[in-house]
Protein backbone atom coordinates (compact mmCIF):
# COMPACT_ATOMS: atom_id res chain seq x y z
CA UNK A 1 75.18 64.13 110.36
CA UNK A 2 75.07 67.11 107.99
CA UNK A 3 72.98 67.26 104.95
CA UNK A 4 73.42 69.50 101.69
CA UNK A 5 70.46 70.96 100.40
CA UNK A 6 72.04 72.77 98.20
CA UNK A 7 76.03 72.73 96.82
CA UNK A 8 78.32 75.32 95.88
CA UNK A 9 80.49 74.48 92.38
CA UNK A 10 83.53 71.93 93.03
CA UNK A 11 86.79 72.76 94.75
CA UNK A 12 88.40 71.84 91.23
CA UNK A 13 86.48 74.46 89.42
CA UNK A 14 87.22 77.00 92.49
CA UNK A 15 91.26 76.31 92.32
CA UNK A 16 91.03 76.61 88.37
CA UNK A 17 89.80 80.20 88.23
CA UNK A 18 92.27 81.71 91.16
CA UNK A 19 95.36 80.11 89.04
CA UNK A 20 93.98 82.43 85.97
CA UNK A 21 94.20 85.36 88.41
CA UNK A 22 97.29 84.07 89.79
CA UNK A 23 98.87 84.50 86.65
CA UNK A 24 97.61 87.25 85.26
CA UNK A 25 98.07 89.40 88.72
CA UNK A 26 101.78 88.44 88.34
CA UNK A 27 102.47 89.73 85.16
CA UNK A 28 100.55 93.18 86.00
CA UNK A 29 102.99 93.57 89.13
CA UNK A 30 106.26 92.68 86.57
CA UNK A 31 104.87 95.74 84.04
CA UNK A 32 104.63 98.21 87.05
CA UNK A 33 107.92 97.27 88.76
CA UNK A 34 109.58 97.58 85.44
CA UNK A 35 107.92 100.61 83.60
CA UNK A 36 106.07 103.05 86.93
CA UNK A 37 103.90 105.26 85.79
CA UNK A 38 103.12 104.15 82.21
CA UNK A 39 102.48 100.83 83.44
CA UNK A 40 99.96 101.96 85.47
CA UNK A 41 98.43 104.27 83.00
CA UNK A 42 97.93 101.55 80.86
CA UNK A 43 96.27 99.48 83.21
CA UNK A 44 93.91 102.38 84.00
CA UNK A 45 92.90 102.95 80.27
CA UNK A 46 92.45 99.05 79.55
CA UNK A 47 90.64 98.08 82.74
CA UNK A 48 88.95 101.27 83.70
CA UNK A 49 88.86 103.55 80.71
CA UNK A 50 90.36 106.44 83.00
CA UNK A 51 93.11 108.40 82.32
CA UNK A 52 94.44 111.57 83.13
CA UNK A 53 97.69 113.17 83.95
CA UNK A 54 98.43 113.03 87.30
CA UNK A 55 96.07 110.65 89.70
CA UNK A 56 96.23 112.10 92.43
CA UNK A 57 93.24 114.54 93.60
CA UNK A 58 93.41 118.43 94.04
CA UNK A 59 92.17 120.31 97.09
CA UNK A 60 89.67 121.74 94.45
CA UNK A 61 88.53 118.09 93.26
CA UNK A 62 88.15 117.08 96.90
CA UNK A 63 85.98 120.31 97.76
CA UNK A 64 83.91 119.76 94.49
CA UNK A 65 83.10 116.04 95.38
CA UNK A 66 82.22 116.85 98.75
CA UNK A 67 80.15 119.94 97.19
CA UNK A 68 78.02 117.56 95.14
CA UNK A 69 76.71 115.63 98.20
CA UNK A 70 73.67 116.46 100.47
CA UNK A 71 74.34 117.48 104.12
CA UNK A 72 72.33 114.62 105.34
CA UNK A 73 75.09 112.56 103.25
CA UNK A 74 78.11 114.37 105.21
CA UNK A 75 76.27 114.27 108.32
CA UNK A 76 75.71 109.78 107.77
CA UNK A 77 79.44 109.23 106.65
CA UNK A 78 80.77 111.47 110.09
CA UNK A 79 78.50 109.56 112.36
CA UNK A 80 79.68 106.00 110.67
CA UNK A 81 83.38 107.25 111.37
CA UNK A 82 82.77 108.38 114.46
CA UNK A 83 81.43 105.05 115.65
CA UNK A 84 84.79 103.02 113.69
CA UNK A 85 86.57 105.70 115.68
CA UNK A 86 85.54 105.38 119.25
CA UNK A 87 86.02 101.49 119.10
CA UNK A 88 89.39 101.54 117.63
CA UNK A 89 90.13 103.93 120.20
CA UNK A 90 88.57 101.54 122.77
CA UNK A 91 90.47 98.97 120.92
CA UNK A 92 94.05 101.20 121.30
CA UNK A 93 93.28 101.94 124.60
CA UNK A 94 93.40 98.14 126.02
CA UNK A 95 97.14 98.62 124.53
CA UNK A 96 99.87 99.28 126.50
CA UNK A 97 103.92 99.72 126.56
CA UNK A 98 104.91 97.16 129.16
CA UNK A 99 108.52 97.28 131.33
CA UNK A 100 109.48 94.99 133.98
CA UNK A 101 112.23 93.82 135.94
CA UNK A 102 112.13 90.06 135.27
CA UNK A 103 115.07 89.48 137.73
CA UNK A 104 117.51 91.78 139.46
CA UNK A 105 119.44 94.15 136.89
CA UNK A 106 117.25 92.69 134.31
CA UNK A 107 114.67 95.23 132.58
CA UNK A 108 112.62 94.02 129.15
CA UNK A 109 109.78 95.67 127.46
CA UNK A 110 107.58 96.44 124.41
CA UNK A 111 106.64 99.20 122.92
CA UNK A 112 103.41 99.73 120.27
CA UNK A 113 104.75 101.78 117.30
CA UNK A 114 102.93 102.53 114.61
CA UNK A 115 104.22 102.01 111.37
CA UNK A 116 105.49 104.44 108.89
CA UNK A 117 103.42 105.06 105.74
CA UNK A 118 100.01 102.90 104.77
CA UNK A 119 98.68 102.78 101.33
CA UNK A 120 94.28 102.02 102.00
CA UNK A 121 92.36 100.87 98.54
CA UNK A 122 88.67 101.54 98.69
CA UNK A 123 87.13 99.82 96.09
CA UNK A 124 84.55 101.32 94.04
CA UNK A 125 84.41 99.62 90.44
CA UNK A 126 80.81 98.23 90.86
CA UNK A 127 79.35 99.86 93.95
CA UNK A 128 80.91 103.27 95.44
CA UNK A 129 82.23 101.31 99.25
CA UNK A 130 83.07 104.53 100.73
CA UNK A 131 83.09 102.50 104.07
CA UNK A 132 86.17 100.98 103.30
CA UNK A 133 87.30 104.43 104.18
CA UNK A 134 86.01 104.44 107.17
CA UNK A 135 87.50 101.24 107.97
CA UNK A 136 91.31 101.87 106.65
CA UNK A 137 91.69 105.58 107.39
CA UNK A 138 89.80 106.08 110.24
CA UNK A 139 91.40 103.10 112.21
CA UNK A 140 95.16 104.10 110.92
CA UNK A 141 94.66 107.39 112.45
CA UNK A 142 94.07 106.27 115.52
CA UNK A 143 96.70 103.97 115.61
CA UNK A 144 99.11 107.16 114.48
CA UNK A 145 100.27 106.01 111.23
CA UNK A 146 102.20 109.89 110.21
CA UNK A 147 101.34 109.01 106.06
CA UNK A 148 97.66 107.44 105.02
CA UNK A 149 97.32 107.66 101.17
CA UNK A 150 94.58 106.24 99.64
CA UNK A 151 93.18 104.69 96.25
CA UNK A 152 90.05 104.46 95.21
CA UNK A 153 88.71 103.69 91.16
CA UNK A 154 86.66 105.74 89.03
CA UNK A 155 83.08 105.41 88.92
CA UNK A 156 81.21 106.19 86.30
CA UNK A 157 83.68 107.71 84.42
CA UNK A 158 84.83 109.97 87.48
CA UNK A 159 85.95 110.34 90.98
CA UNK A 160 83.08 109.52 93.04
CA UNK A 161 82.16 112.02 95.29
CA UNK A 162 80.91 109.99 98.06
CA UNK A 163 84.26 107.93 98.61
CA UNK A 164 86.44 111.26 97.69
CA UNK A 165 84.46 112.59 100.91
CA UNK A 166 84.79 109.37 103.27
CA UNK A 167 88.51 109.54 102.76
CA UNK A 168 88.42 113.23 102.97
CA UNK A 169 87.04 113.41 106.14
CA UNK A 170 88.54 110.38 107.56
CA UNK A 171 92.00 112.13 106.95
CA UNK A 172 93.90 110.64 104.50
CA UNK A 173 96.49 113.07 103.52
CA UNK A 174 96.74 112.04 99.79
CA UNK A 175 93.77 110.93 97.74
CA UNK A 176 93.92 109.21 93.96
CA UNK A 177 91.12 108.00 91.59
CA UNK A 178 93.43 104.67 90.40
CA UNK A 179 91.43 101.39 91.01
CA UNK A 180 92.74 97.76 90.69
CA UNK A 181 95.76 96.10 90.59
CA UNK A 182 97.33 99.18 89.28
CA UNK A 183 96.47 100.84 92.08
CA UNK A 184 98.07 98.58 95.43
CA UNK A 185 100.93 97.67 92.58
CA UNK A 186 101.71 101.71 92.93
CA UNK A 187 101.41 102.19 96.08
CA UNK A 188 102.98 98.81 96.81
CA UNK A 189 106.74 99.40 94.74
CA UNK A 190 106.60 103.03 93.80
CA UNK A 191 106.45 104.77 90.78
CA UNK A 192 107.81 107.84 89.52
CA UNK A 193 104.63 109.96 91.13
CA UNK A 194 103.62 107.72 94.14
CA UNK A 195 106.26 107.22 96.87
CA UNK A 196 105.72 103.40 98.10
CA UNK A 197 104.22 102.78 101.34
CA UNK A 198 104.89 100.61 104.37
CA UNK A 199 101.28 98.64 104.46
CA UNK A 200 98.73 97.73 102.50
CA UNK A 201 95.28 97.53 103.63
CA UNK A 202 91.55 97.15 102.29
CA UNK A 203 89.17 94.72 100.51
CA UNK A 204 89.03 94.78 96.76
CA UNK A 205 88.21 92.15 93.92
CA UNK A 206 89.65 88.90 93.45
CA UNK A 207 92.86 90.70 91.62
CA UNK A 208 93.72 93.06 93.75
CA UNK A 209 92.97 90.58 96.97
CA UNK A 210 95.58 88.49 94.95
CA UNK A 211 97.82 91.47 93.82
CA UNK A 212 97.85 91.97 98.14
CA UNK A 213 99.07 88.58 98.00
CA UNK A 214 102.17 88.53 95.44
CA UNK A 215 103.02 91.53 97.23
CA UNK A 216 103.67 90.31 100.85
CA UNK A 217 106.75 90.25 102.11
CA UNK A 218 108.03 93.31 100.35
CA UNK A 219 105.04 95.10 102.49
CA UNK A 220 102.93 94.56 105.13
CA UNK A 221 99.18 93.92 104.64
CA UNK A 222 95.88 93.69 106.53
CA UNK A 223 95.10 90.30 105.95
CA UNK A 224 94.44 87.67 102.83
CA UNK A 225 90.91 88.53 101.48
CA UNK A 226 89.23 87.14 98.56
CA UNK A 227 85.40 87.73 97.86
CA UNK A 228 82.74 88.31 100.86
CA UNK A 229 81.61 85.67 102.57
CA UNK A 230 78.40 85.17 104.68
CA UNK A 231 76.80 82.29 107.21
CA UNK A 232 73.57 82.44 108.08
CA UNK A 233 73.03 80.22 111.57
CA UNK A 234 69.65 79.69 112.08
CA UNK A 235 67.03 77.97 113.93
CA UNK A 236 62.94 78.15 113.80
CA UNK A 237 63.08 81.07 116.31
CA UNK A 238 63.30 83.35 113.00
CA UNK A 239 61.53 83.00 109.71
CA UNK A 240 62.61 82.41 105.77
CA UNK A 241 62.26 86.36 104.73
CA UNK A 242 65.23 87.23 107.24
CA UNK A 243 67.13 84.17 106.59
CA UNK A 244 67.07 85.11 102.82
CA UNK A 245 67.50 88.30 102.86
CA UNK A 246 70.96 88.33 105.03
CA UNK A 247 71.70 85.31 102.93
CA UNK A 248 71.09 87.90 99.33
CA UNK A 249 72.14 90.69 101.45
CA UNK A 250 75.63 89.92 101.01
CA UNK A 251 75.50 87.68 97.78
CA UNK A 252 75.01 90.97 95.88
CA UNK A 253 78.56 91.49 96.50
CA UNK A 254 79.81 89.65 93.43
CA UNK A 255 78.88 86.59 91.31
CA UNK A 256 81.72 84.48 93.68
CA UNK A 257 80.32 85.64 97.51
CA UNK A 258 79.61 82.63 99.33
CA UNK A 259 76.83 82.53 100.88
CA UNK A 260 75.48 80.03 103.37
CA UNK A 261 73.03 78.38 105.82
CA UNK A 262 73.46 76.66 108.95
CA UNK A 263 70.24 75.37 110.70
CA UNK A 264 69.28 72.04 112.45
CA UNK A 265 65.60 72.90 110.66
CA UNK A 266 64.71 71.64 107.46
CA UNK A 267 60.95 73.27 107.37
CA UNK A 268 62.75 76.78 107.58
CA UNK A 269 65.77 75.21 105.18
CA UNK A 270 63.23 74.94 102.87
CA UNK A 271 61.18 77.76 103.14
CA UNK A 272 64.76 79.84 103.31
CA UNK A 273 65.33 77.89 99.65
CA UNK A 274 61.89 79.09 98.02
CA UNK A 275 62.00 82.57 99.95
CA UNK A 276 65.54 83.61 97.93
CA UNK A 277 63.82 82.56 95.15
CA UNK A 278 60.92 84.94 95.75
CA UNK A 279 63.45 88.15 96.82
CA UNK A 280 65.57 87.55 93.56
CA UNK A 281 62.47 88.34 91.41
CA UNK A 282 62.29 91.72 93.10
CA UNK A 283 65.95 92.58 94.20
CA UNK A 284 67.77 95.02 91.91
CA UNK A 285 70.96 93.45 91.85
CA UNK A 286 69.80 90.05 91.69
CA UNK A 287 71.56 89.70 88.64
CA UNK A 288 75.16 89.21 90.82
CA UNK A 289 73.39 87.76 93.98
CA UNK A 290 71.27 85.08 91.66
CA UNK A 291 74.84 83.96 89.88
CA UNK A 292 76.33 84.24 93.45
CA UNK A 293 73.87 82.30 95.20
CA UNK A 294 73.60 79.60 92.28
CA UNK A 295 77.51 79.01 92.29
CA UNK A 296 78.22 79.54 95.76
CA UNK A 297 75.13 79.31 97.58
CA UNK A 298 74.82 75.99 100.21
CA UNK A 299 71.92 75.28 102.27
CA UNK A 300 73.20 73.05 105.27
CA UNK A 301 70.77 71.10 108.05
CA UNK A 302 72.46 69.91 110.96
CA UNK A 303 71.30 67.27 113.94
CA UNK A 304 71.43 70.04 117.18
CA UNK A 305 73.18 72.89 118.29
CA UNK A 306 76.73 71.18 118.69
CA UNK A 307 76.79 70.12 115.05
CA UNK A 308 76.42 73.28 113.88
CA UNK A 309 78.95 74.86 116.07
CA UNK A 310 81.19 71.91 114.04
CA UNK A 311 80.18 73.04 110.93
CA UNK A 312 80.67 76.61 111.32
CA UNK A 313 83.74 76.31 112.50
CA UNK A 314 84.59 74.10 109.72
CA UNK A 315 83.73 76.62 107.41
CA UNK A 316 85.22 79.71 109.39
CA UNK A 317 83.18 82.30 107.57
CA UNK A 318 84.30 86.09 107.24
CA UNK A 319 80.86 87.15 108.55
CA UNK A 320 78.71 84.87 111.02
CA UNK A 321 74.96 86.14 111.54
CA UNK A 322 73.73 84.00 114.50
CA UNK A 323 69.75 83.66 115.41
CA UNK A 324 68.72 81.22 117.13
CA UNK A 325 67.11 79.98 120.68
CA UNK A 326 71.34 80.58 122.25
CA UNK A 327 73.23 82.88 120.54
CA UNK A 328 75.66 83.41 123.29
CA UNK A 329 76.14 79.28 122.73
CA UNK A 330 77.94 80.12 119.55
CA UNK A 331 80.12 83.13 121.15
CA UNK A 332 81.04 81.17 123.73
CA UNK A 333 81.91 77.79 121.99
CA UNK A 334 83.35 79.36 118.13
CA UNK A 335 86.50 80.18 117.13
CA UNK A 336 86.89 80.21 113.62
CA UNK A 337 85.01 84.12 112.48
CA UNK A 338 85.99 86.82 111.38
CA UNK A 339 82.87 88.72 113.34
CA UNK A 340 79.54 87.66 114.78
CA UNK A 341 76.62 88.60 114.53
CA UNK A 342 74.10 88.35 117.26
CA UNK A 343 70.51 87.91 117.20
CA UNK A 344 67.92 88.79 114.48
CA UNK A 345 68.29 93.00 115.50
CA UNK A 346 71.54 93.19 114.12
CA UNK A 347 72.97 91.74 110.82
CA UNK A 348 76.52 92.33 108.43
CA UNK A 349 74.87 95.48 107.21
CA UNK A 350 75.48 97.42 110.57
CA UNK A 351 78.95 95.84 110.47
CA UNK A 352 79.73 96.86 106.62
CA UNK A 353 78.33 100.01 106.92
CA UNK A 354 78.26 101.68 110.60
CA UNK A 355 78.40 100.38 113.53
CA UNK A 356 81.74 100.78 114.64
CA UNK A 357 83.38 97.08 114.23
CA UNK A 358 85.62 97.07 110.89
CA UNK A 359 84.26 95.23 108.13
CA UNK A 360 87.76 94.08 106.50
CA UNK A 361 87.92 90.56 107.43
CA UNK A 362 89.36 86.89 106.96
CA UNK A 363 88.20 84.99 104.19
CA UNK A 364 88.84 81.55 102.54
CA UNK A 365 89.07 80.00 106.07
CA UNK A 366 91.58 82.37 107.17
CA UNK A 367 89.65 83.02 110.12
CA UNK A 368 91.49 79.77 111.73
CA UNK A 369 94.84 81.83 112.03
CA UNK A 370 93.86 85.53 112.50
CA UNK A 371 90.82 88.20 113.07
CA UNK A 372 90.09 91.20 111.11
CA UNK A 373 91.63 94.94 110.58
CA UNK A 374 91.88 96.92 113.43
CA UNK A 375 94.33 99.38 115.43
CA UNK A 376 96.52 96.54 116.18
CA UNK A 377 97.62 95.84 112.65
CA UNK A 378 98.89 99.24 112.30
CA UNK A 379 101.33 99.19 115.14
CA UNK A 380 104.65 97.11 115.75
CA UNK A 381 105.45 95.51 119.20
CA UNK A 382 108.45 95.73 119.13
CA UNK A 383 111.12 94.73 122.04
CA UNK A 384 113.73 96.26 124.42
CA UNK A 385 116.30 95.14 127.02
CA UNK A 386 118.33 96.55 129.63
CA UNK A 387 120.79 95.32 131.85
CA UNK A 388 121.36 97.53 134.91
CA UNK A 389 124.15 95.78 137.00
CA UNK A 390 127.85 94.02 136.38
CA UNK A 391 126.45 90.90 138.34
CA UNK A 392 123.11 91.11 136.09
CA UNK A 393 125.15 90.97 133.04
CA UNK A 394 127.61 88.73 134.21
CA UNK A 395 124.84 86.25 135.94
CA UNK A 396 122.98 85.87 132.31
CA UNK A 397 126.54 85.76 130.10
CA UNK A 398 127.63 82.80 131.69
CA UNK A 399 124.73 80.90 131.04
CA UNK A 400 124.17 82.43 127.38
CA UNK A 401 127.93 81.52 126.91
CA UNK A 402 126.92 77.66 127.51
CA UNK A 403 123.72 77.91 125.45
CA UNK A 404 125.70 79.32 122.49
CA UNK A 405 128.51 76.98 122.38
CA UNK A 406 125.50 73.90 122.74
CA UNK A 407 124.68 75.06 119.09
CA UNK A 408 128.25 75.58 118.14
CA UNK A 409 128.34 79.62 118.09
CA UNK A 410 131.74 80.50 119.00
CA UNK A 411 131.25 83.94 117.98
CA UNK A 412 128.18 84.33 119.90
CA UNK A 413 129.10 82.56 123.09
CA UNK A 414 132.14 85.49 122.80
CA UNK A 415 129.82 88.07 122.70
CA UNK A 416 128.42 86.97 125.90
CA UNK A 417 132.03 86.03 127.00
CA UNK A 418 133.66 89.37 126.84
CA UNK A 419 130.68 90.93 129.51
CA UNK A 420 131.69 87.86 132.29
CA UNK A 421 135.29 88.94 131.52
CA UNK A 422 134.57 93.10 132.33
CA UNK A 423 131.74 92.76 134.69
CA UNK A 424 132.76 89.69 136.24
CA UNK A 425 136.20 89.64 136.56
CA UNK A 426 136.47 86.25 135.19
CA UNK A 427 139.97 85.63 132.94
CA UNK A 428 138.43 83.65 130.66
CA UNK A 429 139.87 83.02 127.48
CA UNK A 430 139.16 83.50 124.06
CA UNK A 431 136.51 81.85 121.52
CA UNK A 432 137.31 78.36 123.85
CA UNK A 433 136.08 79.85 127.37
CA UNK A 434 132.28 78.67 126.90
CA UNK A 435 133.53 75.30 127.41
CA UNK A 436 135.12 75.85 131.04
CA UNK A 437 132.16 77.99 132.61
């Protein structure tokens, strides 16, 4: 049975803070549905002391950020796109239109469209994630979405030039400095300067994850995301120092990351216990991973492999590091991820940062229903049909006709009705004739 070496802070106490966002979230989409652009002006000044008269960035702003980096800088954030590029491409490429006769004279199909207009929000309040933009951008314009705007926040009192260059170069064809809630609530329902987009992608903080939330339904988004989540699984094959430091690695997120590990060791639980301990006197941002790991930090021993398959599944983390004696035992028996990770050479880093998988994932065990961002979320399937032949259309009418009247459409057992009548040559009569076929 599963033992807790450590607990993260009570459900109760969990539910009690989102209903303050909840809240709060709500009335900041009311403002900017009802008021546009001086809602969101507002909301810049108060939450982060930016203003300015039109948010959007010039050609010259764009050219000066990416002026202000080093070529090695340019040459790292192409080579990181290029990677997210090539697999969403892989990714698009397994993708295909389909038509097929499913019976004589009867032709259906699907086609992948991408949709119109996608609004991508790199956030950048506390740390400067220009690989969001990698992420969003890059994997929209492969799928072939025609409009990609983007939002990003100030940092440090200013655009920052490393994100103003990811989004640059991964193409986004309209770039503001607008962070928060303010910022998806634009894009989202319009404003007077920012013509509303289809979609809605991109991680942010627990208010605009929410905002993302209140706003489905009158657009399309990514997928539900709340704060990063990690799970170490683990067995003695690695050490404490590389347990703990992919455990703090992503803890330095925010004070709210949940981070956790899985092992069916309690020596290297242990050791994995007193070696964060050790890392978070020399880390410099243990100040958010300490509060992270002491509110949402659980160490977790489990009796054999099979138990902590359970577990982890249980949990359905947004990022699973594996490392352990049989890694492919967890690819091959898991289903509740976002992504794996596996084997002690590669870690979430590469996936956050590089590699080429996206890094906007499920959270808060929505890993049970769906995977991550990638092309796919970008396009429509969307359906045809085609009926080639009077004794196709006929053949199907008369049993549609039967089917409709079963459920009491009249009107729609007509509609099938009227095509036995021409391309049957059955006198049939009106509304009444489902009843006699």
């Amino acid at each position: 049975m599963a033992r807790w070496l450590k607990t993260s802070i009570s459900a109760e106490d969990k539910a009690e803070a989102d209903a303050k966002v909840r809240a709060t979230v709500e009335g900041l989409l009311a403002d900017i549905a009802r008021r546009g652009d001086a809602a969101v002006r507002e909301m810049s000044v108060k939450f982060d002391k930016w203003e300015r008269q039109d948010y959007r960035l010039t050609d010259a702003e764009i050219k000066d950020s990416l002026s202000q980096l080093r070529g090695q800088d340019l040459e790292d954030i192409r080579f990181a796109q290029e990677q997210v590029r090539n697999f969403a491409q892989a990714q698009k490429d397994a993708l295909r239109d389909i038509e097929v006769e499913t019976q004589p004279g009867v032709v259906l199909g699907h086609k992948n469209i991408p949709v119109n207009s996608v609004g991508c929000y790199v956030p950048g309040g506390k740390y400067p994630l220009l690989a969001s933009a990698h992420m969003s951008v890059v994997t929209a314009k492969v799928a072939g979405v025609p409009r990609i705007i983007t939002c990003a926040p100030p940092f440090e009192g200013r655009p920052a030039p490393a994100i103003v260059a990811a989004q640059h170069l991964a193409g986004a064809d309209v770039i503001y400095c607008l962070g928060g809630v303010q910022a998806v609530g634009a894009m989202a329902l319009g404003t007077e300067s920012i013509a509303p987009v289809d979609m809605l992608v991109g991680p942010g903080n627990a208010f605009v994850a929410e905002a993302k939330r209140q706003l489905y339904g009158r657009v399309g988004i990514d997928l539900f995301a709340g704060p990063t989540e990690t799970l170490v699984i683990a067995d003695e094959t690695v050490d404490a120092e590389i347990c703990a430091t992919d455990l703090l690695g992503q803890a330095e997120h925010g004070p709210t990351s949940p981070a956790i590990l899985l092992t069916d060791s309690e020596k290297l639980a242990r050791e994995t216990l007193a070696e964060v301990e050790r890392l978070l006197g020399i880390l410099p941002t243990a100040a958010i991973a300490r509060q992270s790991w002491r509110d949402y930090g659980e160490v977790i021993v489990c009796d054999g492999l099979e138990e902590m398959v359970r577990e982890a599944d249980r949990i359905a983390s947004e990022h699973v590091q594996v490392m352990t004696r049989d890694d492919d035992h967890f690819l091959k028996n898991m289903t509740n991820y976002g992504a794996l990770f596996l084997g002690p050479r590669t870690n979430v880093s590469y996936g956050d940062k590089v590699i080429g998988t996206n890094h906007t994932l499920p959270t808060q065990k929505a890993a049970r229903y769906t995977g991550g961002l990638w092309v796919g979320k970008f396009l429509k399937t969307v359906t045809y049909q085609r009926v080639l032949t009077d004794e196709a259309s006929a053949r199907i009418g008369e049993v549609c006709s039967r089917l409709c009247m079963l459920e009491g459409f009249a009107g729609h057992a007509e509609q099938a009705n009227i095509r036995v009548r021409r391309y049957g040559g059955r006198n049939i009569p009106y509304a009444t004739a489902a009843e006699k076929i």
